[in-house]
PDB file of N, CA and C in Angstrom:
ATOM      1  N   UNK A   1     131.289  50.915  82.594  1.00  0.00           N
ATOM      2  CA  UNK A   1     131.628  52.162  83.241  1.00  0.00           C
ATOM      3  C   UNK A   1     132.612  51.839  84.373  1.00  0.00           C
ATOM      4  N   UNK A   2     133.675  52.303  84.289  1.00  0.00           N
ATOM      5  CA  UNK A   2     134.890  52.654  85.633  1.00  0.00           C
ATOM      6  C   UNK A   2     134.656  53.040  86.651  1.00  0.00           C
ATOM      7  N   UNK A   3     135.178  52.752  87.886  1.00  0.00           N
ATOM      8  CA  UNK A   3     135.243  53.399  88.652  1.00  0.00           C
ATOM      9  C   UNK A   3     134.788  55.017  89.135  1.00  0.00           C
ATOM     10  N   UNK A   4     135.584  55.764  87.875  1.00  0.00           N
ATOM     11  CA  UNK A   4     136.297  57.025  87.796  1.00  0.00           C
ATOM     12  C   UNK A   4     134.608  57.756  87.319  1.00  0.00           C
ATOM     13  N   UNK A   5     134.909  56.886  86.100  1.00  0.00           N
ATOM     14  CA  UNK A   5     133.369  57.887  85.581  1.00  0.00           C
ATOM     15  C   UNK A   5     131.965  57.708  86.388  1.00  0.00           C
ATOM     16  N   UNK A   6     131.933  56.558  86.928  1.00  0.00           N
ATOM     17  CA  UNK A   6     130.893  56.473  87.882  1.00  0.00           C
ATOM     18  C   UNK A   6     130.923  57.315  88.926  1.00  0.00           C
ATOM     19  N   UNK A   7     131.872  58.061  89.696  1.00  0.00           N
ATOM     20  CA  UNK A   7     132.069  58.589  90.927  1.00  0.00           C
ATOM     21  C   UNK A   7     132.047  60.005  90.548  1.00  0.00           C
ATOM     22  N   UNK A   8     132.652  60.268  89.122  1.00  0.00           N
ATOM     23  CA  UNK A   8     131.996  61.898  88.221  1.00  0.00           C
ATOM     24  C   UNK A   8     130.690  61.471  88.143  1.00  0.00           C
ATOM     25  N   UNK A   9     130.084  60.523  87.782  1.00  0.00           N
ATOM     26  CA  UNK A   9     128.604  60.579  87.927  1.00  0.00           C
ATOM     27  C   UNK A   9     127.913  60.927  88.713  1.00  0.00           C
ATOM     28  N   UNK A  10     128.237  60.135  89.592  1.00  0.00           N
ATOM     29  CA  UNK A  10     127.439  60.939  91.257  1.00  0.00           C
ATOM     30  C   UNK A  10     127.545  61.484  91.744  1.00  0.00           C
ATOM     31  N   UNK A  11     129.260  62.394  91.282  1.00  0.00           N
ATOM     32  CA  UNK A  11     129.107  64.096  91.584  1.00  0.00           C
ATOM     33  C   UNK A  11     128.265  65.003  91.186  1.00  0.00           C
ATOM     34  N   UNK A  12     128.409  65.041  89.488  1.00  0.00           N
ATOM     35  CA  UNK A  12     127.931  64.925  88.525  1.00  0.00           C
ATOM     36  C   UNK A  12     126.330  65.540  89.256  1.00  0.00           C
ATOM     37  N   UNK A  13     125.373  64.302  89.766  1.00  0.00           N
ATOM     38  CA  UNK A  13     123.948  63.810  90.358  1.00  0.00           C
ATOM     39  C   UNK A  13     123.901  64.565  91.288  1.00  0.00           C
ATOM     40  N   UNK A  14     124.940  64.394  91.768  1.00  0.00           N
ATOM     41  CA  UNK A  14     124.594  65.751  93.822  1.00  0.00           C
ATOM     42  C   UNK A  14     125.124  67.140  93.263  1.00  0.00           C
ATOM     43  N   UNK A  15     125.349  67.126  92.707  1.00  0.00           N
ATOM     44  CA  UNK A  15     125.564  68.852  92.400  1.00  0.00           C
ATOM     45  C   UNK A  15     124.353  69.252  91.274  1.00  0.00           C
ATOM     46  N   UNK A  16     123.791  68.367  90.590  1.00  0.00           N
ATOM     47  CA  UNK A  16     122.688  68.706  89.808  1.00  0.00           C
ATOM     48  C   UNK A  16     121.588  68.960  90.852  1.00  0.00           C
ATOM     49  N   UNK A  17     121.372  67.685  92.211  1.00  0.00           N
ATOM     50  CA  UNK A  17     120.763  67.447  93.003  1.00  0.00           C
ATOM     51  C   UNK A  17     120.214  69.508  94.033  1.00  0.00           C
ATOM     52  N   UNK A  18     121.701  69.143  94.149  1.00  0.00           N
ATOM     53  CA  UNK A  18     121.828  70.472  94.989  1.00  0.00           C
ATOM     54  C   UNK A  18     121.002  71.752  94.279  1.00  0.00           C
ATOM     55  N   UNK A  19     121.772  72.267  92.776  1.00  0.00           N
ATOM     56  CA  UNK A  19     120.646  72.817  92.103  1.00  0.00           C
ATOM     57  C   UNK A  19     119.409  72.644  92.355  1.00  0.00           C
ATOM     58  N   UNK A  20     118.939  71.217  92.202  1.00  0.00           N
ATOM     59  CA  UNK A  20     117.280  71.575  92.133  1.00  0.00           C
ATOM     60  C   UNK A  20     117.171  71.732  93.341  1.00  0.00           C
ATOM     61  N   UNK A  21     117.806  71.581  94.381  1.00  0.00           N
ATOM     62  CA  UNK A  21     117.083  72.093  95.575  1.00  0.00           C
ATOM     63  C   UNK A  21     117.450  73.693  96.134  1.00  0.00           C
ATOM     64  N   UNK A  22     117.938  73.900  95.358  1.00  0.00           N
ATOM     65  CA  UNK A  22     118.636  75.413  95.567  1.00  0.00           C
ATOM     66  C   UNK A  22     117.073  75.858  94.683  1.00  0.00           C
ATOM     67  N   UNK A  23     116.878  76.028  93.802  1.00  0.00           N
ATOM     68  CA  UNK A  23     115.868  76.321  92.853  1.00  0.00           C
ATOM     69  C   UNK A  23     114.605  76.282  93.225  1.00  0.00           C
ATOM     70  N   UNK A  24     114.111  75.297  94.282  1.00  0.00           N
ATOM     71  CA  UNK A  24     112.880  74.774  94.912  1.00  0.00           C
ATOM     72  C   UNK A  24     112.856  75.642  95.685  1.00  0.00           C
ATOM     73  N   UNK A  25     113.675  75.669  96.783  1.00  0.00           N
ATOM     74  CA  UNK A  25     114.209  76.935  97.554  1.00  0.00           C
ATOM     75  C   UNK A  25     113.760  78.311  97.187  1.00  0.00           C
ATOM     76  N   UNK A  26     114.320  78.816  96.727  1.00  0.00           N
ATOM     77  CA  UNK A  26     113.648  79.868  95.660  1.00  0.00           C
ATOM     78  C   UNK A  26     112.872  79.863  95.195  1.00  0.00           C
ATOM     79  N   UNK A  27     112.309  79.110  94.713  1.00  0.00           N
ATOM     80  CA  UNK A  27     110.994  79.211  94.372  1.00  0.00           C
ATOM     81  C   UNK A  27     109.858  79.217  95.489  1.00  0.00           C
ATOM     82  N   UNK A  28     109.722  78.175  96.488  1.00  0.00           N
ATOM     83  CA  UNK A  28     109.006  78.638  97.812  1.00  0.00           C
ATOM     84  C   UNK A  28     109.167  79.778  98.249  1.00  0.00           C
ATOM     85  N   UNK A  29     110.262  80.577  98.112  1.00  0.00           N
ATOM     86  CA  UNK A  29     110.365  81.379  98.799  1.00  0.00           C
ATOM     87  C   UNK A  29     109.758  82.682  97.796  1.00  0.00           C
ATOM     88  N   UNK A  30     110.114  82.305  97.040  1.00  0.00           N
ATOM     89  CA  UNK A  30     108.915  83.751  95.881  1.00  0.00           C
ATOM     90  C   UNK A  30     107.740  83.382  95.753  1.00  0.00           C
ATOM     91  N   UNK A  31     107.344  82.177  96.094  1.00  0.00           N
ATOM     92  CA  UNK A  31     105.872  81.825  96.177  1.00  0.00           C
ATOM     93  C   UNK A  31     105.247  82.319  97.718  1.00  0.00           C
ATOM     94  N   UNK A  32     105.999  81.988  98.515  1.00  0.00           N
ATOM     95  CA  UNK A  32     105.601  82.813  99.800  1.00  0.00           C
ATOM     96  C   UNK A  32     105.376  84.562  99.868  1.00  0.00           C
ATOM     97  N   UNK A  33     106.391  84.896  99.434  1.00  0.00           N
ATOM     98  CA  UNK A  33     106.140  86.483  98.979  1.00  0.00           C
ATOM     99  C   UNK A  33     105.396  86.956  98.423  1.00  0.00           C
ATOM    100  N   UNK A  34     104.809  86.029  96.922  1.00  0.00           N
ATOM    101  CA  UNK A  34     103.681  86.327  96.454  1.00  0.00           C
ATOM    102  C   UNK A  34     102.011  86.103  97.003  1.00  0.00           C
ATOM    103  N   UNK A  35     102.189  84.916  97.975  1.00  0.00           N
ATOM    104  CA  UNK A  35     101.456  84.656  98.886  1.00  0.00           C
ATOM    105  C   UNK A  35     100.721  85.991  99.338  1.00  0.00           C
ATOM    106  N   UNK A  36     102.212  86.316 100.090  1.00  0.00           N
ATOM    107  CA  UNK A  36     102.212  87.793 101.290  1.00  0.00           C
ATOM    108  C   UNK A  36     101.423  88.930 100.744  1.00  0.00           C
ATOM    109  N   UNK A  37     101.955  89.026  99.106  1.00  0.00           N
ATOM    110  CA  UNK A  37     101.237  90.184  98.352  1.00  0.00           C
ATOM    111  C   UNK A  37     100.160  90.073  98.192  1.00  0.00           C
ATOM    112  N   UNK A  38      99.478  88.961  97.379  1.00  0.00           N
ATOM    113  CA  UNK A  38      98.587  88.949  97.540  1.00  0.00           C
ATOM    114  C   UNK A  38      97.616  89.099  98.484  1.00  0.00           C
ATOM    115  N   UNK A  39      97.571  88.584  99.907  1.00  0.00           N
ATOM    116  CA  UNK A  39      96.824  89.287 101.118  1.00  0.00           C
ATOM    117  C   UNK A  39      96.924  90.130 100.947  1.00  0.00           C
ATOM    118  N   UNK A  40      98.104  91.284 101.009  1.00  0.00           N
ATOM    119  CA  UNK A  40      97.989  92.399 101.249  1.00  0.00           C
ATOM    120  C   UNK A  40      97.238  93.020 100.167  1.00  0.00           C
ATOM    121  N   UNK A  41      96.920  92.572  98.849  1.00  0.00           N
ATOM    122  CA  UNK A  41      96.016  93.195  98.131  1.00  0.00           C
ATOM    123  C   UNK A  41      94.695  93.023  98.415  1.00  0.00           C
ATOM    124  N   UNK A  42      94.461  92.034  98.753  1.00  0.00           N
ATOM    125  CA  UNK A  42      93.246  91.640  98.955  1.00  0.00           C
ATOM    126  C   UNK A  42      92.760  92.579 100.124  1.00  0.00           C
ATOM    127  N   UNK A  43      93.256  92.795 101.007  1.00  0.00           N
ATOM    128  CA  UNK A  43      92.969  93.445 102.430  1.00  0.00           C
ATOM    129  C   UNK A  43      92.824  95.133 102.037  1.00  0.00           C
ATOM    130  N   UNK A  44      93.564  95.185 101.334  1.00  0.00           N
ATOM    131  CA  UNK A  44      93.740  96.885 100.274  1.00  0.00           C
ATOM    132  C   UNK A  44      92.392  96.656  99.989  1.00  0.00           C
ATOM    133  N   UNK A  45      91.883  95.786  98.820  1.00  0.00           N
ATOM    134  CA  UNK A  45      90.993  96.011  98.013  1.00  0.00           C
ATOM    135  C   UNK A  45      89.395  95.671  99.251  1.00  0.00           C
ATOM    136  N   UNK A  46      89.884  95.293 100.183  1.00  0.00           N
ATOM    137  CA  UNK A  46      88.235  95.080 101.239  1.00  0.00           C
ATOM    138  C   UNK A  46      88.633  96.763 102.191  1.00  0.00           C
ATOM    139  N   UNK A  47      89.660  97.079 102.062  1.00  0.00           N
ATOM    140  CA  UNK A  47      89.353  98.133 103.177  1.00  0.00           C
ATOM    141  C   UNK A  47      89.268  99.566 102.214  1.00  0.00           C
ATOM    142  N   UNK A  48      89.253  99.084 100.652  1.00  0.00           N
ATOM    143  CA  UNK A  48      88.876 100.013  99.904  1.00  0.00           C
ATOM    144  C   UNK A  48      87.207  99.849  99.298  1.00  0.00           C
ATOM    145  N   UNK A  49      86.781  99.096  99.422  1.00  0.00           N
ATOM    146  CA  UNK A  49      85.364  98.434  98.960  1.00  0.00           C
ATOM    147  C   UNK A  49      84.577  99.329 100.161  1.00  0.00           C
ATOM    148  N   UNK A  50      84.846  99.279 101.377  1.00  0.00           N
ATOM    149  CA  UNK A  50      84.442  99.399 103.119  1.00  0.00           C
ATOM    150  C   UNK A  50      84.341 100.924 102.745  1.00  0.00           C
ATOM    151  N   UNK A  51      85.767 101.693 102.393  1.00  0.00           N
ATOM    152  CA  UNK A  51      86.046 103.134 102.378  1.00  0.00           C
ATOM    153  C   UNK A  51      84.397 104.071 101.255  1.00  0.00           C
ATOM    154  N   UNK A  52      84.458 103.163 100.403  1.00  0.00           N
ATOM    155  CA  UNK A  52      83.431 103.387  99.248  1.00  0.00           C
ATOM    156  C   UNK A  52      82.147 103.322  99.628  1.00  0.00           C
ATOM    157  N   UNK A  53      81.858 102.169 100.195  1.00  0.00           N
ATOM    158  CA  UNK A  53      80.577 101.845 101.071  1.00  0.00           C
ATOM    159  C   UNK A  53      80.169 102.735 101.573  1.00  0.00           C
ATOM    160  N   UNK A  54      81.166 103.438 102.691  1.00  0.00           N
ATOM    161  CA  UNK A  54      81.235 104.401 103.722  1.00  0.00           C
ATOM    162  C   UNK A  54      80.344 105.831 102.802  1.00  0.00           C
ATOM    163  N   UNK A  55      81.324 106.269 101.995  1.00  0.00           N
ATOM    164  CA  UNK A  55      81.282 107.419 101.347  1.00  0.00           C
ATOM    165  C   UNK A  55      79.814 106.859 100.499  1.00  0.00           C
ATOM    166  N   UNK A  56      79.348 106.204  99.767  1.00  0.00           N
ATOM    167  CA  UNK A  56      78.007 106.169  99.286  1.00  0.00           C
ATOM    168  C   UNK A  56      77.003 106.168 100.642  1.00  0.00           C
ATOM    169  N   UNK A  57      77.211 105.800 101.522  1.00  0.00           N
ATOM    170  CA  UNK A  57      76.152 106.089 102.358  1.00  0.00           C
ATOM    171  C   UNK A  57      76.066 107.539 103.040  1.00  0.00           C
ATOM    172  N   UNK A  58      77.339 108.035 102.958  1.00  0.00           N
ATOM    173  CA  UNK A  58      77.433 109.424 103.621  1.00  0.00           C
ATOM    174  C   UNK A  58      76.568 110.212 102.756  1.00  0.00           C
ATOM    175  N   UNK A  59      77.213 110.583 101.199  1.00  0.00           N
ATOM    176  CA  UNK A  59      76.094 111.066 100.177  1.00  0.00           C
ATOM    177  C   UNK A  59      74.921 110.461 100.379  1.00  0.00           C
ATOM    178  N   UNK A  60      74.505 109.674 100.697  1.00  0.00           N
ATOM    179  CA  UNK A  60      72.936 109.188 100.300  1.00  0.00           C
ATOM    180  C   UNK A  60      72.435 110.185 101.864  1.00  0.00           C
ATOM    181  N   UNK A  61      72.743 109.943 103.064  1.00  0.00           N
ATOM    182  CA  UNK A  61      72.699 110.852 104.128  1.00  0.00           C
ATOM    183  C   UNK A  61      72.479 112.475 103.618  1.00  0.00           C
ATOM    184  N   UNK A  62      73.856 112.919 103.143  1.00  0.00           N
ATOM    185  CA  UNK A  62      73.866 114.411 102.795  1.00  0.00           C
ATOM    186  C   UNK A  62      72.500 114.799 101.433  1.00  0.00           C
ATOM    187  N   UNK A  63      72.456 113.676 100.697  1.00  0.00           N
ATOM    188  CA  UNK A  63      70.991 114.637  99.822  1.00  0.00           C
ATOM    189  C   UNK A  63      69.569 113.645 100.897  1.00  0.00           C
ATOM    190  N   UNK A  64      69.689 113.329 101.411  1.00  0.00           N
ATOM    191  CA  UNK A  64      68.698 113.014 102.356  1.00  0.00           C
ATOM    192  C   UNK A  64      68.247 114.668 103.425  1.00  0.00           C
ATOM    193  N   UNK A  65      69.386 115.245 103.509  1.00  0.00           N
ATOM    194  CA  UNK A  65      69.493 116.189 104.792  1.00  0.00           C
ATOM    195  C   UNK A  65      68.808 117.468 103.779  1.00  0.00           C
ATOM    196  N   UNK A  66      69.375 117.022 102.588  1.00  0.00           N
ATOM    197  CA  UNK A  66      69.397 118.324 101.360  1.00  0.00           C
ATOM    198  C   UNK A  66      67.976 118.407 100.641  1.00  0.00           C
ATOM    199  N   UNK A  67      67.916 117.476 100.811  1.00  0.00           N
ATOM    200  CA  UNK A  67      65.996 117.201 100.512  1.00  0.00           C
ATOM    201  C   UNK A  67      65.154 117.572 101.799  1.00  0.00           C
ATOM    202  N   UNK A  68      65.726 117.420 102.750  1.00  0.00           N
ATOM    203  CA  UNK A  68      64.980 117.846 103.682  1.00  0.00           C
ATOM    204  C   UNK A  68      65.091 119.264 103.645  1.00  0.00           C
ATOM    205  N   UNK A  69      65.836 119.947 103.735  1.00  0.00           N
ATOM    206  CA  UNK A  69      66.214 121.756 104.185  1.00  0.00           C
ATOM    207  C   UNK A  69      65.677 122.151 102.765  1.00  0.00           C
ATOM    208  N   UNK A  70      65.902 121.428 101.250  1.00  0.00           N
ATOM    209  CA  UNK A  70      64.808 121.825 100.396  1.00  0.00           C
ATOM    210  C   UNK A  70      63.542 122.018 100.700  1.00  0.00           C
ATOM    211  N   UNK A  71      62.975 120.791 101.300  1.00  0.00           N
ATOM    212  CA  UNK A  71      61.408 120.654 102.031  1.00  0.00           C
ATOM    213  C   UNK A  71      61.202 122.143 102.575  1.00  0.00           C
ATOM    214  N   UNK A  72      61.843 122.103 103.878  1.00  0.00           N
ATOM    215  CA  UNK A  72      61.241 123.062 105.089  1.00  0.00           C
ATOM    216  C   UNK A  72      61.588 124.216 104.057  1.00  0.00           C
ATOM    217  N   UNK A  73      62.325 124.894 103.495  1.00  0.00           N
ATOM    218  CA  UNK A  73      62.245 126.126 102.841  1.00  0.00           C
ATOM    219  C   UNK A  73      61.873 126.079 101.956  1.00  0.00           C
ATOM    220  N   UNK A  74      61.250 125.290 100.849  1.00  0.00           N
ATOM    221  CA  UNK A  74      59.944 125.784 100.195  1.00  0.00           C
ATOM    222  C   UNK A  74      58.480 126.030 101.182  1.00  0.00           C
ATOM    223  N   UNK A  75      58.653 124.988 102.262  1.00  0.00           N
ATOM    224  CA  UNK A  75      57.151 125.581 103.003  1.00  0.00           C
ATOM    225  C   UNK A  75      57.503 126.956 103.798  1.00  0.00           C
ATOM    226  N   UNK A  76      58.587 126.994 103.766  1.00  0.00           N
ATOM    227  CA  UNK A  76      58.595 128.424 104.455  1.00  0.00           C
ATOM    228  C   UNK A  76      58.185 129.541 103.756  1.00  0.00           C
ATOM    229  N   UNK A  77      58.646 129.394 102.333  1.00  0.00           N
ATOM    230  CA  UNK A  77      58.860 130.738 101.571  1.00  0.00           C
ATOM    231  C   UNK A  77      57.242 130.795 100.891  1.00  0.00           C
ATOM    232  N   UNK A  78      56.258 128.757 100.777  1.00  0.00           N
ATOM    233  CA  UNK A  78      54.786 129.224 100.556  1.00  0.00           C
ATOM    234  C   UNK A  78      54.412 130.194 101.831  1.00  0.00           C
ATOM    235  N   UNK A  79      55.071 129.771 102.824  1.00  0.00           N
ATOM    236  CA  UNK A  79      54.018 130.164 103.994  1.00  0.00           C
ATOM    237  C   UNK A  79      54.142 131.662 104.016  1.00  0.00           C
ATOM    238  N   UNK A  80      55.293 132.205 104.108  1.00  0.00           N
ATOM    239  CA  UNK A  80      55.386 133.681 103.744  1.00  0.00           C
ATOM    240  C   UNK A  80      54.743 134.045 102.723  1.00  0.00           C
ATOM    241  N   UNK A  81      54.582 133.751 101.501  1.00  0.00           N
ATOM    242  CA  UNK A  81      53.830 134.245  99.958  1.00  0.00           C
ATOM    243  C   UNK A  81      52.512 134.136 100.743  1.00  0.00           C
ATOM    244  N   UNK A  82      52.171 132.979 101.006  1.00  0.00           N
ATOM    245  CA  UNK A  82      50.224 132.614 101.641  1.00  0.00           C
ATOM    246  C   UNK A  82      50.068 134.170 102.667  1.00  0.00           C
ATOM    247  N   UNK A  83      51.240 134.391 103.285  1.00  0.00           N
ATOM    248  CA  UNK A  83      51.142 135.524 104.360  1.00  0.00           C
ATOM    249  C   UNK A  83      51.093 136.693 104.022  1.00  0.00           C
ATOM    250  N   UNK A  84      51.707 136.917 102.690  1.00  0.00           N
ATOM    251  CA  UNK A  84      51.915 137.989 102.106  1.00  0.00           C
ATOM    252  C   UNK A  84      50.787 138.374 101.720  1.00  0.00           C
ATOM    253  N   UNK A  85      50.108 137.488 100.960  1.00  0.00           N
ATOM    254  CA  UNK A  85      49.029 138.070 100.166  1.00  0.00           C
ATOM    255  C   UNK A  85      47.974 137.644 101.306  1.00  0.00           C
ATOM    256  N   UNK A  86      48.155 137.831 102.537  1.00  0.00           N
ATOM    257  CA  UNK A  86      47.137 138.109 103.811  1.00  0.00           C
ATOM    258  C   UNK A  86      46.925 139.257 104.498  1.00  0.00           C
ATOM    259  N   UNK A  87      47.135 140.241 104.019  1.00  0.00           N
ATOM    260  CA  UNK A  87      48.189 141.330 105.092  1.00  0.00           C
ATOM    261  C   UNK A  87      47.469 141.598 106.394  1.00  0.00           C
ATOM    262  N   UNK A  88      46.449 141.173 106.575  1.00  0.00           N
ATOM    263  CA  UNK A  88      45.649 141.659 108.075  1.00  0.00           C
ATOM    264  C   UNK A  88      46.316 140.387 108.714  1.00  0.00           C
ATOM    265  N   UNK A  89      46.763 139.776 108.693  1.00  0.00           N
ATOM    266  CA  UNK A  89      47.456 138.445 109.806  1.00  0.00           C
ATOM    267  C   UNK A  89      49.141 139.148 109.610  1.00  0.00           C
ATOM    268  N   UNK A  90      48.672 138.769 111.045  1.00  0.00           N
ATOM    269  CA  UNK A  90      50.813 138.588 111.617  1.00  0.00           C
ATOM    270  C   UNK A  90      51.130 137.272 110.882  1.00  0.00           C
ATOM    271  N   UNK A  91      52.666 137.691 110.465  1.00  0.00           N
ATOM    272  CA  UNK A  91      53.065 136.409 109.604  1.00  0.00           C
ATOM    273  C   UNK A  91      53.700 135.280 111.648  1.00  0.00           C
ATOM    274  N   UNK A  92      53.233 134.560 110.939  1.00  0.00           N
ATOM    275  CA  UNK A  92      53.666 133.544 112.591  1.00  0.00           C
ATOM    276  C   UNK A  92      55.055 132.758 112.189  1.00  0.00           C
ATOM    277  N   UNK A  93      56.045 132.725 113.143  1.00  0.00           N
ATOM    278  CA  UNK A  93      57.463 132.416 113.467  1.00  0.00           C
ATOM    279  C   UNK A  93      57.235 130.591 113.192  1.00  0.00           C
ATOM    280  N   UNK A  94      57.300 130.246 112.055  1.00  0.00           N
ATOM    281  CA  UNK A  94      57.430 128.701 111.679  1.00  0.00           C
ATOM    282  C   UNK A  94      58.643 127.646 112.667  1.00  0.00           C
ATOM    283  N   UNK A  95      59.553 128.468 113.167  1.00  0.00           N
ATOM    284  CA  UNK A  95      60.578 128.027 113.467  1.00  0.00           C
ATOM    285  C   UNK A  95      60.930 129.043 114.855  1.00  0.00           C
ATOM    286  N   UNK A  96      61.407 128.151 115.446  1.00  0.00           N
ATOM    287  CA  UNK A  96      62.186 128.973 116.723  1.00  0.00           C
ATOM    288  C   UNK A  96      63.705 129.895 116.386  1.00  0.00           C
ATOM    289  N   UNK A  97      63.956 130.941 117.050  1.00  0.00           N
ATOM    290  CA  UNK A  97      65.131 130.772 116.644  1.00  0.00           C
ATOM    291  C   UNK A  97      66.178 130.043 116.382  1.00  0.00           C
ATOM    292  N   UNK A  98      66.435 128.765 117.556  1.00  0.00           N
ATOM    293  CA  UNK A  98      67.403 128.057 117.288  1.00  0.00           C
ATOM    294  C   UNK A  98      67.280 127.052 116.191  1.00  0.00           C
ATOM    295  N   UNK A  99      65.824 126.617 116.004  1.00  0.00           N
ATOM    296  CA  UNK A  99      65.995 126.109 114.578  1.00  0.00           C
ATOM    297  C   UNK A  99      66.622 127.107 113.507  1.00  0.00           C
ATOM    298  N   UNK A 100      66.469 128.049 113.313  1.00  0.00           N
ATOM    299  CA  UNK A 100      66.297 129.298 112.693  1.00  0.00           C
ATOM    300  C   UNK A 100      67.965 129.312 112.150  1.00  0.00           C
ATOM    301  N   UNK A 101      68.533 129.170 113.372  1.00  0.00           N
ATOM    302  CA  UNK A 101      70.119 129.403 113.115  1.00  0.00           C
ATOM    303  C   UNK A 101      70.217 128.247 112.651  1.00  0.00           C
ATOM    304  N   UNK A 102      69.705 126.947 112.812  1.00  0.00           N
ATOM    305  CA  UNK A 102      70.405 125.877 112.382  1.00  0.00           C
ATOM    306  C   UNK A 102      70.444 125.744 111.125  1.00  0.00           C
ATOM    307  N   UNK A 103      69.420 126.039 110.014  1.00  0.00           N
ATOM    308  CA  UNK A 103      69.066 126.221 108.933  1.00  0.00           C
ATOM    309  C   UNK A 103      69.993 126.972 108.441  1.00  0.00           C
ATOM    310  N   UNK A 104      70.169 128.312 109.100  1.00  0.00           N
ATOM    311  CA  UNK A 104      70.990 129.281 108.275  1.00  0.00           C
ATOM    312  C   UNK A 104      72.182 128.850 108.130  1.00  0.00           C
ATOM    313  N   UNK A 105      72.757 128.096 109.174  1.00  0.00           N
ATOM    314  CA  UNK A 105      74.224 127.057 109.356  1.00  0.00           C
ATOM    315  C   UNK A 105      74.345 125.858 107.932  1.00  0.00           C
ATOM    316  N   UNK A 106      73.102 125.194 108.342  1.00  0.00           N
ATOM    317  CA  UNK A 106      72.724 124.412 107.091  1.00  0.00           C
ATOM    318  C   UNK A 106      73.266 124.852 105.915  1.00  0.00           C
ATOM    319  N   UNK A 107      72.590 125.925 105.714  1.00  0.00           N
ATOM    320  CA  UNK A 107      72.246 126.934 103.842  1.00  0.00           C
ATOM    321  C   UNK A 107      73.873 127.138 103.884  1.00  0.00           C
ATOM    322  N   UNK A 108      74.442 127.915 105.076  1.00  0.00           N
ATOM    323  CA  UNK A 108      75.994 128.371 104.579  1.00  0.00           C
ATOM    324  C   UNK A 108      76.792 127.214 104.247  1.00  0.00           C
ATOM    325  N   UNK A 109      76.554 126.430 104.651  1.00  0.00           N
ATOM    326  CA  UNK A 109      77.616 124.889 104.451  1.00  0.00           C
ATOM    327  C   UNK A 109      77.130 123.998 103.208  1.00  0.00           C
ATOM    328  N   UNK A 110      76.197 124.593 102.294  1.00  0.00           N
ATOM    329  CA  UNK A 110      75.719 123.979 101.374  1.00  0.00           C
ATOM    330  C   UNK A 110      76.119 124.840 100.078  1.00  0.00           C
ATOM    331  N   UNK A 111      77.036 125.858 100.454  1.00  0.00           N
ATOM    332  CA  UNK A 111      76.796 126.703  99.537  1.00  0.00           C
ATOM    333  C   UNK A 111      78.787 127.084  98.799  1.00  0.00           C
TER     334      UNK A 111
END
């Protein structure tokens, strides 16, 4: 080998060279990005897991509340029937008014 072709060779070598480092380059650098995405999915998918959590415990709360206001107004409506078929007794006020309204607040927001 000559001179000549040896010195195209090792142009030849540093410009192939350069490529692969141009390429490596790029490639870290879409590997970093994908990096990036990925957190950001991951952080999506925990502050969507959290959001879900949230909302199953809220429902489990709301038929908790709904079982309850079921409760108190079936004993209300025995206690009136038991009263009804009493008629010499005053039917007696189970509830204060302000419970009274709260219930009725209850019933409208359930409905």
């Amino acid at each position: 080998m000559d001179m000549t072709e040896r010195r195209q060779a090792e142009e030849q070598l540093e410009r192939y060279r350069e490529q692969l480092e141009q390429g490596t380059a790029e490639l870290a650098s879409a590997n970093e990005k994908l990096q990036q995405q990925i957190t950001e999915h991951y952080q999506a998918q925990e502050s969507l897991r959290q959001q879900m959590n949230e909302m199953f415990a809220a429902n489990e709360q709301l038929k908790r509340q709904i079982d309850t206001y079921k409760d108190s107004e079936d004993k209300l409506l025995e206690n009136v029937i038991t009263e009804a078929e009493t008629p010499t007794k005053e039917i007696p006020l189970l509830f204060n008014p302000q419970e009274l309204k709260a219930l009725s607040e209850l019933a409208k927001g359930m409905r």
